[in-house]
N, C-alpha and C. Protein backbone atom coordinates (compact mmCIF):
# COMPACT_ATOMS: atom_id res chain seq x y z
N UNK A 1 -81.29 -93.39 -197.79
CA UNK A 1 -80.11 -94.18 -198.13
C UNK A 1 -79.14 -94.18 -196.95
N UNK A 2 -78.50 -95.47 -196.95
CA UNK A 2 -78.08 -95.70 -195.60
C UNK A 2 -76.49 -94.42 -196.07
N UNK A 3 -75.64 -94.64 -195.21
CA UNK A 3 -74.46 -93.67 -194.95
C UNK A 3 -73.64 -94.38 -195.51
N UNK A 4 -73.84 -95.72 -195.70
CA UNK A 4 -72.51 -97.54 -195.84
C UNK A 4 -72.83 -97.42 -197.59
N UNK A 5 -73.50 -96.45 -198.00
CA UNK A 5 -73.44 -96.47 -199.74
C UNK A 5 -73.91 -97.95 -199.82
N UNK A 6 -74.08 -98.77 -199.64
CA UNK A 6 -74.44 -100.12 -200.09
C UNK A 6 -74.97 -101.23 -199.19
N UNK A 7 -75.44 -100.51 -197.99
CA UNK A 7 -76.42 -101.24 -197.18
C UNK A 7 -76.88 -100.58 -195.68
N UNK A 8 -78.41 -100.81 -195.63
CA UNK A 8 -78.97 -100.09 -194.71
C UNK A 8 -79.16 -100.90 -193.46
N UNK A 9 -78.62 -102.27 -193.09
CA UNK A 9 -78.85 -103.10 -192.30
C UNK A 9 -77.89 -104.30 -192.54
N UNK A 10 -77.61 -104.88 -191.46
CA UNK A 10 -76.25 -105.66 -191.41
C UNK A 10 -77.10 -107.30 -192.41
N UNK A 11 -76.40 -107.71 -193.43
CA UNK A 11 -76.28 -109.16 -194.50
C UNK A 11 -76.89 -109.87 -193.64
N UNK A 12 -78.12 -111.11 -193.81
CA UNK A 12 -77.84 -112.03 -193.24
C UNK A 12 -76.86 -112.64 -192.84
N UNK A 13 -77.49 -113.69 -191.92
CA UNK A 13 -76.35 -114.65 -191.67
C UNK A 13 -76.32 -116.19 -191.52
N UNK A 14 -77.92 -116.36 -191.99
CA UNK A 14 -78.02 -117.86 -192.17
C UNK A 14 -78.94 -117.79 -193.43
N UNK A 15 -78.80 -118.71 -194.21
CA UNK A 15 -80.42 -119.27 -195.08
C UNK A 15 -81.28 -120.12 -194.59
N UNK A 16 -82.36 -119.96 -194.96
CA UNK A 16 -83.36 -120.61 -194.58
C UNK A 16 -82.99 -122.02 -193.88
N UNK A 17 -83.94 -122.91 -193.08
CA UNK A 17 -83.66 -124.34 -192.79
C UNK A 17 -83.22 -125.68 -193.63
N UNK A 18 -83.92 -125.30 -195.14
CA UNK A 18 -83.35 -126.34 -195.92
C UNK A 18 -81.96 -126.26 -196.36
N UNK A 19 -81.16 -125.10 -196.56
CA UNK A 19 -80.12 -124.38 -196.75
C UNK A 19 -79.21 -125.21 -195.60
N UNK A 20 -79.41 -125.69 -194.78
CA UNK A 20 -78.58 -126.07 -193.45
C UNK A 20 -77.46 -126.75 -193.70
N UNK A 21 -77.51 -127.79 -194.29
CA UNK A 21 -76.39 -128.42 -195.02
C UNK A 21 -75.48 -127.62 -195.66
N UNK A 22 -75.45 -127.07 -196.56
CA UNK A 22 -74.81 -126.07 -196.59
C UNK A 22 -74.16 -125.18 -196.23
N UNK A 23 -74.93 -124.42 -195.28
CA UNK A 23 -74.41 -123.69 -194.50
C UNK A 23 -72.98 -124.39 -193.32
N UNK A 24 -73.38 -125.47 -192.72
CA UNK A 24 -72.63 -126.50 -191.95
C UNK A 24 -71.79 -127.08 -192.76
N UNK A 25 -71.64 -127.38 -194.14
CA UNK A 25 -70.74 -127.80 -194.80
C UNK A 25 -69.49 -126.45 -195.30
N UNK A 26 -70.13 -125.18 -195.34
CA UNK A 26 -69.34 -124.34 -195.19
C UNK A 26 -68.54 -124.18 -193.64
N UNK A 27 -69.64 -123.61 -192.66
CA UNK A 27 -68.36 -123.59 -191.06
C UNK A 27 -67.60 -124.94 -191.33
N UNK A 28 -68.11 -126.30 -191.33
CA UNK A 28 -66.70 -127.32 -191.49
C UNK A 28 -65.83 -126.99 -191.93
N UNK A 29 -66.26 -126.71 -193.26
CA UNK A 29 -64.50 -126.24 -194.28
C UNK A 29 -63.73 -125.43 -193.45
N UNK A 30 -63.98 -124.21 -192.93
CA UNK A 30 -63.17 -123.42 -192.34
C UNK A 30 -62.90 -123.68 -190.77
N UNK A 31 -63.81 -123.97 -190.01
CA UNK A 31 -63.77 -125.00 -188.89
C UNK A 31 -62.55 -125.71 -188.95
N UNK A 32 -62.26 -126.34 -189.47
CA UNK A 32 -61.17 -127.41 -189.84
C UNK A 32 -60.31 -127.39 -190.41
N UNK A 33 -60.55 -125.77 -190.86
CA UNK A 33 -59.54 -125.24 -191.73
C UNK A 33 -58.39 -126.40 -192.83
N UNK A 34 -59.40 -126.61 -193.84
CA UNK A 34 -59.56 -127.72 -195.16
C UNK A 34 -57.84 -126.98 -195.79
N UNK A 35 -57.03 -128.56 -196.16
CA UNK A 35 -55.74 -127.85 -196.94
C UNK A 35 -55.86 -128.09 -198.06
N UNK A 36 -55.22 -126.66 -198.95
CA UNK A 36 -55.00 -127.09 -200.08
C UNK A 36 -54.02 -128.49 -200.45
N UNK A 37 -54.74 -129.46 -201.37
CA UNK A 37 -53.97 -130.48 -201.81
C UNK A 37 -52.60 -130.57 -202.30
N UNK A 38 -52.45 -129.41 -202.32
CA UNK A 38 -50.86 -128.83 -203.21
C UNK A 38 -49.93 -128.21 -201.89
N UNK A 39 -50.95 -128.71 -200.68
CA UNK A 39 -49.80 -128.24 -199.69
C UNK A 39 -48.66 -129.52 -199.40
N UNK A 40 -47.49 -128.80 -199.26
CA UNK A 40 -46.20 -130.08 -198.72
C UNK A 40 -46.50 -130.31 -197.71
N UNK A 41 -45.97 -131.61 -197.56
CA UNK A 41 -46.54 -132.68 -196.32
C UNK A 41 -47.56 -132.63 -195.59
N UNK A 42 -48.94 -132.56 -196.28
CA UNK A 42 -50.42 -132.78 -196.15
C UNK A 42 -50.22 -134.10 -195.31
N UNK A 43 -50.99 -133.91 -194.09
CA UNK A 43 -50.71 -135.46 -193.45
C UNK A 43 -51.63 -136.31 -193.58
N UNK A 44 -51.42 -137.18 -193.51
CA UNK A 44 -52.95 -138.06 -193.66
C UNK A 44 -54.07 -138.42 -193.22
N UNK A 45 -54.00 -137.68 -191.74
CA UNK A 45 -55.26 -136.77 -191.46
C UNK A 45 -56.25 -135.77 -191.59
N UNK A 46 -55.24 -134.98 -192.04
CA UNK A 46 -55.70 -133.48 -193.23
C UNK A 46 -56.66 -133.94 -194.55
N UNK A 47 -55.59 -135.32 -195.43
CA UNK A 47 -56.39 -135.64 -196.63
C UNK A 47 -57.83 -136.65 -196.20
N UNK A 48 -57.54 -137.44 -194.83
CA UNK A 48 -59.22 -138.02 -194.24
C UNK A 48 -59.82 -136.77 -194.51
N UNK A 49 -59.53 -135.80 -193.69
CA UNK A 49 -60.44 -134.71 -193.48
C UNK A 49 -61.25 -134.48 -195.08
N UNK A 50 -60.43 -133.90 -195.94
CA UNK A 50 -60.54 -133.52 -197.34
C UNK A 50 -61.18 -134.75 -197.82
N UNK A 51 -60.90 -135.85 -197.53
CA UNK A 51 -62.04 -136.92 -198.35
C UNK A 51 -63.41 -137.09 -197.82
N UNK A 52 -63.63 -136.69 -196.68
CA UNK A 52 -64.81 -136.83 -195.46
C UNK A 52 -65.85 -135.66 -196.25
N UNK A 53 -64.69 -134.37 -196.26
CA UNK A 53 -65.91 -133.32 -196.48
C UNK A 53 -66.32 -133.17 -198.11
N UNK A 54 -65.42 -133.86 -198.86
CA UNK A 54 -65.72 -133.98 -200.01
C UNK A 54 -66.82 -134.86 -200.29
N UNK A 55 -66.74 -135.63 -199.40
CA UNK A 55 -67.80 -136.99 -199.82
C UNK A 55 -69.47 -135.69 -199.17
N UNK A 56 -68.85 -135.35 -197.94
CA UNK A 56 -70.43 -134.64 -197.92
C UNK A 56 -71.20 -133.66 -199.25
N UNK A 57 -69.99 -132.63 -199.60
CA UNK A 57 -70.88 -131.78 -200.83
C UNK A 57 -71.10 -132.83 -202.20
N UNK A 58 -70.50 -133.88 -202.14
CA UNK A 58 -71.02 -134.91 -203.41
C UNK A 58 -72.71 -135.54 -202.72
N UNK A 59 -72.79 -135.21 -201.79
CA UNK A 59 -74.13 -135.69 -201.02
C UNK A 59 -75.15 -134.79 -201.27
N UNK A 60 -74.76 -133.47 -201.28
CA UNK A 60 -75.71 -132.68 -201.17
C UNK A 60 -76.44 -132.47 -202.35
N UNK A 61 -77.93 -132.37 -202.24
CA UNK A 61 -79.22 -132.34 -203.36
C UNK A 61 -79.10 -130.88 -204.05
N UNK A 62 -79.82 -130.97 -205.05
CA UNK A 62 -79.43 -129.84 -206.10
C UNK A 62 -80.96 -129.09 -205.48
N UNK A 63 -81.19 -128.01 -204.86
CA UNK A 63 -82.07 -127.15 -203.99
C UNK A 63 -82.73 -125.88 -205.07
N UNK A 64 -84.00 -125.36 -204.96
CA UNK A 64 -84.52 -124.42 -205.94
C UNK A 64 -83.93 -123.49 -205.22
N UNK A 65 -83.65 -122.36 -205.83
CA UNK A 65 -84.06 -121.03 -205.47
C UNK A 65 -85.50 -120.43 -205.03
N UNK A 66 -86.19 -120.51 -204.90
CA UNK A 66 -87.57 -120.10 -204.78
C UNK A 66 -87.87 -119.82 -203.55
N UNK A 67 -87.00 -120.46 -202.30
CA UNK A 67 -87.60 -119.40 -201.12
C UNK A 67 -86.56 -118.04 -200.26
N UNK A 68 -85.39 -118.33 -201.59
CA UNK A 68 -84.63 -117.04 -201.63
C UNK A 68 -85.17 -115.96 -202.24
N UNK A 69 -86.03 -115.31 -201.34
CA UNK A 69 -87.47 -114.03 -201.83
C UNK A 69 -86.81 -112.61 -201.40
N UNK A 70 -85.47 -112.53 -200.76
CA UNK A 70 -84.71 -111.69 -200.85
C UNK A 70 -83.62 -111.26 -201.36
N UNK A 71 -83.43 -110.01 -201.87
CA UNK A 71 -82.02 -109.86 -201.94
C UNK A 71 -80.90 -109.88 -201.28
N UNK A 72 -81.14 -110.11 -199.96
CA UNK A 72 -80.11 -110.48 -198.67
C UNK A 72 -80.09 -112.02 -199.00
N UNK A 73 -81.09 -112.69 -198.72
CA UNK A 73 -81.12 -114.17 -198.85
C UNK A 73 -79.90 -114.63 -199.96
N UNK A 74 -80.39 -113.74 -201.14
CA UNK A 74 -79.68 -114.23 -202.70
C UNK A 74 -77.82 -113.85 -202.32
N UNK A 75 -77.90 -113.10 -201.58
CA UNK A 75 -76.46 -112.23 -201.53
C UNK A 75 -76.12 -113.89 -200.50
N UNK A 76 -76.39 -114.12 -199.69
CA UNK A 76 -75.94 -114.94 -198.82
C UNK A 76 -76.33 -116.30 -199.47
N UNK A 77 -76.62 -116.79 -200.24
CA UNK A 77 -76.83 -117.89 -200.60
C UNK A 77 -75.14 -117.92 -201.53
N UNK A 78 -75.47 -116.91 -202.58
CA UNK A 78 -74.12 -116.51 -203.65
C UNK A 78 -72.81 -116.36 -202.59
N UNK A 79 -72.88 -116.09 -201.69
CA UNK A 79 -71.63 -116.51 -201.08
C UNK A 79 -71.42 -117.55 -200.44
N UNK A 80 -72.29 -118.44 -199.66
CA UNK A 80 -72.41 -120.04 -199.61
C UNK A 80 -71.96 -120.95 -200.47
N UNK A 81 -72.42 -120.44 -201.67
CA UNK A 81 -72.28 -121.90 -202.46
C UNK A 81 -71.17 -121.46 -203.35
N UNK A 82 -70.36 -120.04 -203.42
CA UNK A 82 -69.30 -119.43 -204.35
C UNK A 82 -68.43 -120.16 -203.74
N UNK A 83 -68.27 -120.06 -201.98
CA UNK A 83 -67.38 -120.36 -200.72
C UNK A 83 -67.66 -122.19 -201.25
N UNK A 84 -68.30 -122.45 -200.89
CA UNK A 84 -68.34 -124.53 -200.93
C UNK A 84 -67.79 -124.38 -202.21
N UNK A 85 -67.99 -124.20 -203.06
CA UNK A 85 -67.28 -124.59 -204.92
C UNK A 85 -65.92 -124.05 -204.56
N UNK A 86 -65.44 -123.16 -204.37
CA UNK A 86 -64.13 -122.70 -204.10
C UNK A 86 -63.09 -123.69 -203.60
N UNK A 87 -63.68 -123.91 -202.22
CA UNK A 87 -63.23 -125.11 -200.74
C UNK A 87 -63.04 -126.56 -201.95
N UNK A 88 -64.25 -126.93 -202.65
CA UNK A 88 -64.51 -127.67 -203.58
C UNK A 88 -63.28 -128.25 -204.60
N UNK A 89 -63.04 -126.94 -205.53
CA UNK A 89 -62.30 -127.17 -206.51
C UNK A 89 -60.55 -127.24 -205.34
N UNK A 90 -60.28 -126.55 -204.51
CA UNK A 90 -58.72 -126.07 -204.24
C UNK A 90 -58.62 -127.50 -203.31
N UNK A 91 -59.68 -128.21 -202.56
CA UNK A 91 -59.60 -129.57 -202.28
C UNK A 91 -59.24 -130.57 -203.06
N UNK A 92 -59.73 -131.14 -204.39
CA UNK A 92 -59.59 -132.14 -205.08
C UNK A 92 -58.33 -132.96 -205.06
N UNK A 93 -57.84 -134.26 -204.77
CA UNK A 93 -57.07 -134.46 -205.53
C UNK A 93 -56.08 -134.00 -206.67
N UNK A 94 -55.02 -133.71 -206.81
CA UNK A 94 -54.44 -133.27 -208.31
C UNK A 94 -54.48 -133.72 -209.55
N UNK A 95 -55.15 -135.32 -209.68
CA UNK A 95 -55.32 -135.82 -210.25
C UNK A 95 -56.68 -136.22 -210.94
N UNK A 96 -57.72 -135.66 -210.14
CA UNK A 96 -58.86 -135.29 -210.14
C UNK A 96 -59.25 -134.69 -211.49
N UNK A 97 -60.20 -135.00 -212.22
CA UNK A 97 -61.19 -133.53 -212.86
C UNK A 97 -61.91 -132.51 -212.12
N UNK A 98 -61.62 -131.50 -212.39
CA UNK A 98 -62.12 -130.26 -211.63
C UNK A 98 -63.76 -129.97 -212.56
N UNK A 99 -64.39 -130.77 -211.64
CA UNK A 99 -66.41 -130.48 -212.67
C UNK A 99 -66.44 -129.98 -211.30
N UNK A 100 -67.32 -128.90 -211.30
CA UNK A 100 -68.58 -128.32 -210.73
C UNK A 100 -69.74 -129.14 -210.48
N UNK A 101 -69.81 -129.63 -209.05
CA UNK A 101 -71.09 -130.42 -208.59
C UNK A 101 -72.49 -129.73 -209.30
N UNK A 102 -73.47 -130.44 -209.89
CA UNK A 102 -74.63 -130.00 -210.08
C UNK A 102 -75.11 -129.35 -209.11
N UNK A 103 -75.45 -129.94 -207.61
CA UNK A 103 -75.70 -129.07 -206.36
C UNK A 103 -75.12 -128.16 -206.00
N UNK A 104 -74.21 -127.61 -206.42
CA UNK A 104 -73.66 -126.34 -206.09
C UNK A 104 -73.71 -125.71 -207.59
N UNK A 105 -73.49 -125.78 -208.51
CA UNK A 105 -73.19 -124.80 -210.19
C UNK A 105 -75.06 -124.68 -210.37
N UNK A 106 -75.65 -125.42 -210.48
CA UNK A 106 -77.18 -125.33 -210.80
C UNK A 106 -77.99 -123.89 -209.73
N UNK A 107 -77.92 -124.03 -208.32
CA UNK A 107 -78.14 -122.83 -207.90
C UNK A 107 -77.13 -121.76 -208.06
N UNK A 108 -76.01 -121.94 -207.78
CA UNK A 108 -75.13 -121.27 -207.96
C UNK A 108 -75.51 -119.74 -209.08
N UNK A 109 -75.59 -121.02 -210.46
CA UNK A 109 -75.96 -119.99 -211.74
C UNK A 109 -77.35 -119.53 -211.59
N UNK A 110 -78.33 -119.66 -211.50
CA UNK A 110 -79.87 -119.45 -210.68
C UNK A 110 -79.26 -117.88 -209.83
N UNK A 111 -78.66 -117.94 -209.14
CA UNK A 111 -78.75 -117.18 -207.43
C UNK A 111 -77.83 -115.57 -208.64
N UNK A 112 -76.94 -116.48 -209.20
CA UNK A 112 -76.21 -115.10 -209.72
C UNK A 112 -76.68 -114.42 -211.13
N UNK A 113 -77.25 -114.71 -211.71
CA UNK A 113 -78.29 -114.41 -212.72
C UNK A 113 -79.18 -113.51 -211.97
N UNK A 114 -79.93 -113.57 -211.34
CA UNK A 114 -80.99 -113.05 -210.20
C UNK A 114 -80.03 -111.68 -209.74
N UNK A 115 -78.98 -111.98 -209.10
CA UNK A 115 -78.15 -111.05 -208.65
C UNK A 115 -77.02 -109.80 -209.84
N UNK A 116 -76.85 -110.37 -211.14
CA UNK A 116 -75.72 -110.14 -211.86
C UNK A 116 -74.16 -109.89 -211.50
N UNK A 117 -74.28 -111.16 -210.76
CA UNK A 117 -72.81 -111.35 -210.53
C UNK A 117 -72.19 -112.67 -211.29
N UNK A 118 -71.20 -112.76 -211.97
CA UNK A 118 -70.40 -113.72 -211.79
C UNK A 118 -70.31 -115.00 -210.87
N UNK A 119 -70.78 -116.31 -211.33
CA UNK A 119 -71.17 -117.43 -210.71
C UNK A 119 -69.60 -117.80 -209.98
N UNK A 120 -68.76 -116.85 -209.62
CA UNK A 120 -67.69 -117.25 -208.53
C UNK A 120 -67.46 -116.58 -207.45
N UNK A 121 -66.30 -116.46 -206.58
CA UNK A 121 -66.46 -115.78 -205.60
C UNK A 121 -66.36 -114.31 -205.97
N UNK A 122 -66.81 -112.91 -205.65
CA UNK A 122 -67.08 -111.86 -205.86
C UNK A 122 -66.66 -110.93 -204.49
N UNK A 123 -66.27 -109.74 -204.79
CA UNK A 123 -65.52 -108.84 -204.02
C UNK A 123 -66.98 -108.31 -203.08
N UNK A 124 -68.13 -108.90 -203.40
CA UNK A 124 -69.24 -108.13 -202.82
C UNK A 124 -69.20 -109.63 -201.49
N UNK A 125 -68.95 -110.89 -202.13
CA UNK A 125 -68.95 -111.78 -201.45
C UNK A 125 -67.96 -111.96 -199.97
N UNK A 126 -66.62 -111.36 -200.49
CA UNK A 126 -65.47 -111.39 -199.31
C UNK A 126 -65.65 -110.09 -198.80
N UNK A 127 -66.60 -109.22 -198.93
CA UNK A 127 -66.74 -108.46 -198.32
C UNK A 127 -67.64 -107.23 -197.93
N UNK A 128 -68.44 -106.85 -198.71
CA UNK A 128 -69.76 -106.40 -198.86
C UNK A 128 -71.00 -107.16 -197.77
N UNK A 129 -71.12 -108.41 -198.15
CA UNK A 129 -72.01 -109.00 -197.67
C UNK A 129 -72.06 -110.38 -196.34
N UNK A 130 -70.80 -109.84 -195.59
CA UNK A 130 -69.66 -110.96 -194.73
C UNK A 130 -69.72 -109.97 -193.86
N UNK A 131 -70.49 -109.04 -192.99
CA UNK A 131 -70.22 -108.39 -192.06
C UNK A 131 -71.64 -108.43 -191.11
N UNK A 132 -71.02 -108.67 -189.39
CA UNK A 132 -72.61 -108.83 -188.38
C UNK A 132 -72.32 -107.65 -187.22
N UNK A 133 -72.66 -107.44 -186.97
CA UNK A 133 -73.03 -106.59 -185.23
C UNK A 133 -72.79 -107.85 -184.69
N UNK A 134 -71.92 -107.72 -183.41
CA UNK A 134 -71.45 -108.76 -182.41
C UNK A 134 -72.66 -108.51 -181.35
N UNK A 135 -73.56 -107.71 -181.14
CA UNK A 135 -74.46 -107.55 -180.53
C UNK A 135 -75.51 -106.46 -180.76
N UNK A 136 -76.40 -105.89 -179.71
CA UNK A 136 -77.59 -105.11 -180.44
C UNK A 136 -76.42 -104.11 -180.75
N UNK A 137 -77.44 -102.65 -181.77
CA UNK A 137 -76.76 -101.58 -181.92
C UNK A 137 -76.22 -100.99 -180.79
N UNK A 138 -75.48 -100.23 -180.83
CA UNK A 138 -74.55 -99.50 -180.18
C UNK A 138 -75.70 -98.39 -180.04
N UNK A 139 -75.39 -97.34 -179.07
CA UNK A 139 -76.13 -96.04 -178.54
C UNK A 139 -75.81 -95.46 -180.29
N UNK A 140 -74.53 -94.82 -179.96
CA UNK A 140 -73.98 -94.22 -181.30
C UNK A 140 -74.45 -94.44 -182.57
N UNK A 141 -74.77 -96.06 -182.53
CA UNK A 141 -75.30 -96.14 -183.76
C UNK A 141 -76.68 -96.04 -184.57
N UNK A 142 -77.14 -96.39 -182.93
CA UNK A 142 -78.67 -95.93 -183.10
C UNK A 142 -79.18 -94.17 -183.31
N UNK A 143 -77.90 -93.28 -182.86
CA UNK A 143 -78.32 -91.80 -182.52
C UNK A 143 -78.22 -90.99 -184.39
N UNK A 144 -78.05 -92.07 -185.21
CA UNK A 144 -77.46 -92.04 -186.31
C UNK A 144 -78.64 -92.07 -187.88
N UNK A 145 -79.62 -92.76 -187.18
CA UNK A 145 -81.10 -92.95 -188.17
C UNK A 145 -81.74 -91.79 -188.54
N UNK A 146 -82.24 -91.67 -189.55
CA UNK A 146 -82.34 -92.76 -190.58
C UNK A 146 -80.97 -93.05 -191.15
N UNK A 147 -80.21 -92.24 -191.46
CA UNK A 147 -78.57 -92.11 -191.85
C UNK A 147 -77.91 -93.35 -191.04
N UNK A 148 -78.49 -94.86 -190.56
CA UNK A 148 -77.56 -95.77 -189.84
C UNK A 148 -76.40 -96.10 -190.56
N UNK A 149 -75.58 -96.38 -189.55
CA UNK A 149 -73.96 -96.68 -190.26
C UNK A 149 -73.76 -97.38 -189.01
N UNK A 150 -73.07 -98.22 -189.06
CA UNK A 150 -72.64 -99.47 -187.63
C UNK A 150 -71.26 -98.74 -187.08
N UNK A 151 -71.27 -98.86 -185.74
CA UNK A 151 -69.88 -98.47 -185.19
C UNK A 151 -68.97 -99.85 -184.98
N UNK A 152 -67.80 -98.76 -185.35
CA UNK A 152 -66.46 -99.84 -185.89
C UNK A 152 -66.46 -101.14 -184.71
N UNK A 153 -66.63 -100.91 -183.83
CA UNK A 153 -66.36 -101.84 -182.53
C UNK A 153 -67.17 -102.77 -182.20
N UNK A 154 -68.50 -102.44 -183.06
CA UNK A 154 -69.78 -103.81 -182.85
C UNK A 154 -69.67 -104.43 -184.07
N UNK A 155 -68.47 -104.38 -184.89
CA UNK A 155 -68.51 -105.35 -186.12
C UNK A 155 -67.58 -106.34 -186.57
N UNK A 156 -68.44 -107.54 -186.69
CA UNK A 156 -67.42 -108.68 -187.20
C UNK A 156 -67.42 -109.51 -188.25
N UNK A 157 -66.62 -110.08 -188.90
CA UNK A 157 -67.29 -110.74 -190.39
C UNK A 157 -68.04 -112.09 -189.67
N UNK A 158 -68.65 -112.15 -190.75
CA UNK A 158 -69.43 -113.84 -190.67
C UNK A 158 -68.41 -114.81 -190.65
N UNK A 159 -67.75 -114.68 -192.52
CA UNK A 159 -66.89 -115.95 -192.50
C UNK A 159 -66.15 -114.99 -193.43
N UNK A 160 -64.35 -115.76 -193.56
CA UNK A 160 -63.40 -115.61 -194.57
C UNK A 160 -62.83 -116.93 -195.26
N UNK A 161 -62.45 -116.44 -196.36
CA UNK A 161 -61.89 -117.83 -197.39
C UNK A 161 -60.82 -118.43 -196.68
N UNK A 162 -59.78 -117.33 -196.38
CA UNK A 162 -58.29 -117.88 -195.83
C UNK A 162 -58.83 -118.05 -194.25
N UNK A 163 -58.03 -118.90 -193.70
CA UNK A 163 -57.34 -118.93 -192.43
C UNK A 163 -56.83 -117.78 -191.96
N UNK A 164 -55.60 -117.66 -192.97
CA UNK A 164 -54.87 -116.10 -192.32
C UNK A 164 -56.16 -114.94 -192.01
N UNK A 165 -56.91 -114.94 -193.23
CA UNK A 165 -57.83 -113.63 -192.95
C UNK A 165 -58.82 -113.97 -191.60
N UNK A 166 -58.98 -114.78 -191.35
CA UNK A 166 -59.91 -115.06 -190.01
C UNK A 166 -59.15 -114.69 -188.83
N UNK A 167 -58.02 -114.67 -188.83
CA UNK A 167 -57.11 -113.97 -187.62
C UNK A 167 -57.02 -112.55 -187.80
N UNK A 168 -57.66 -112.04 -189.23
CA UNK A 168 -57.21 -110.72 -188.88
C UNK A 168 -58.46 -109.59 -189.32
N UNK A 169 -59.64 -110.26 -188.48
CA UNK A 169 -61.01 -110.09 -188.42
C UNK A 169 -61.35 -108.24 -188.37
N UNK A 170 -60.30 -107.73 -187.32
CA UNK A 170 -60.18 -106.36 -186.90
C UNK A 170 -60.06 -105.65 -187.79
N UNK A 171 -58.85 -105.89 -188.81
CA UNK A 171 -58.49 -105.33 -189.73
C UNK A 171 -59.27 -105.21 -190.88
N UNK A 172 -60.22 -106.10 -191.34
CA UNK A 172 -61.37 -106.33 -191.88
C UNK A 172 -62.38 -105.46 -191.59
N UNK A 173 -62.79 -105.35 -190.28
CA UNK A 173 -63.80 -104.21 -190.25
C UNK A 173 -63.27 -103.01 -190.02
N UNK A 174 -62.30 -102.83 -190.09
CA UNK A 174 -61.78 -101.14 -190.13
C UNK A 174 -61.65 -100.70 -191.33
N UNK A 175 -61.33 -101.70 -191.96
CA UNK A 175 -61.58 -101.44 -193.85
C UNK A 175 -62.64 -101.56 -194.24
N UNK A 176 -63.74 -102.03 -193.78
CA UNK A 176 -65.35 -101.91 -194.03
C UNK A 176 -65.71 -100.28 -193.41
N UNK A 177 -65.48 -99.77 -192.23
CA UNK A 177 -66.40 -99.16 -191.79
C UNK A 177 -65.01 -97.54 -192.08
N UNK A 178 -63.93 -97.96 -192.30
CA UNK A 178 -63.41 -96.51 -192.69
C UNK A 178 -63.60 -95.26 -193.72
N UNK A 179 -64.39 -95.82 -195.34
CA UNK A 179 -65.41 -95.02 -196.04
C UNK A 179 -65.95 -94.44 -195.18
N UNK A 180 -67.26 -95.75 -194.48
CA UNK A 180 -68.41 -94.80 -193.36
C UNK A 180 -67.73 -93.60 -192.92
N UNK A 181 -66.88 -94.23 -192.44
CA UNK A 181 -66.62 -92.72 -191.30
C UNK A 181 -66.29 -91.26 -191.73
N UNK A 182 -65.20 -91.82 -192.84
CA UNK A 182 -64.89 -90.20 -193.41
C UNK A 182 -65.75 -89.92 -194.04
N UNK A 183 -66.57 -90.36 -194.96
CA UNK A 183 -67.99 -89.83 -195.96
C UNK A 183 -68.95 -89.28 -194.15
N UNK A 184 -69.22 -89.48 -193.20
CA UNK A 184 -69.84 -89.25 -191.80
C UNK A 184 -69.05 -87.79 -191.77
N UNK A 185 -68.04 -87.63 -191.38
CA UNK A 185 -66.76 -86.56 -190.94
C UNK A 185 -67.08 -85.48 -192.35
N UNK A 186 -67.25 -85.78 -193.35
CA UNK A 186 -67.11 -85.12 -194.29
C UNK A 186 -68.64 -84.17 -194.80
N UNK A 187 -69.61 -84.83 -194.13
CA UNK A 187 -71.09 -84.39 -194.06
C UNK A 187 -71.18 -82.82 -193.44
């Protein structure tokens, strides 16, 4: 058992090739950092934006589960499509009905059933399963096996919901890897 209590190797970080859309319809959202509709003086470039990327996840095909054959895969899929439904609903129009695209709620419920999580975003999602090595292991971290635990300085999240939290990436992995360390110190 790894030292991280809840993982012996860093989350994926892509799904498979058919998954692609997806995946790219997520970096857009945050790429472009998508406004909430309820923000004051949304300009009317912001709401192009928000109608552009809306029109894409109304595009996207309703996809099996079936070559998600991992539990990494499933963990990263459940935060893909938690993240697009999220971006999804806080986009709409105000005037809008708030439905759940079939292409996103149909795997969605599939991926978290499989997993037993809650078909929304999940604390395993913003953060459990949102963390990469910026490069190979570290010496340190390798001198550490079977007991691996990642050192604080080779780690970065994948993706965050907010804006604000994407600026404060550091702070993120020091709160991921500070358990490690003292449960390490405490051995």
């Amino acid at each position: 058992m790894s030292t991280l209590g809840w993982a012996s190797y860093p989350p994926i970080c892509r799904l498979p090739e058919q998954w692609k859309p997806r995946e790219t319809i997520l970096d857009n959202a945050m790429h472009e950092r998508l406004q909430l509709v309820i923000k004051q003086d949304i300009t009317d470039e912001e709401m192009k934006m928000l109608d552009s990327w809306q029109l894409e996840v109304r595009e996207l095909p309703i996809l099996p589960i079936q070559d998600l054959t991992s539990e990494s895969l499933l963990h990263r899929a459940h935060h893909v499509l938690a993240f697009i439904m999220h971006f999804h609903i806080h986009t709409l129009p105000l005037t809008a009905p708030v439905v759940i695209l079939a292409s996103i709620a149909i795997p969605l419920l599939k991926v978290s059933s499989h997993l037993q999580l809650l078909p929304i975003t999940t604390y395993s999602d913003v953060l459990l399963y949102i963390w990469e090595l910026k490069g190979a292991p570290l010496t340190s971290e390798m001198e550490n096996k079977p007991e691996w635990a990642p050192d604080l300085r080779n780690l970065k999240s994948q993706d965050l919901f907010t804006w604000a939290c994407v600026m404060k990436k550091n702070s993120f992995c020091h709160r991921l890897v500070s358990n490690c360390e003292a449960s390490r110190r405490s051995s």
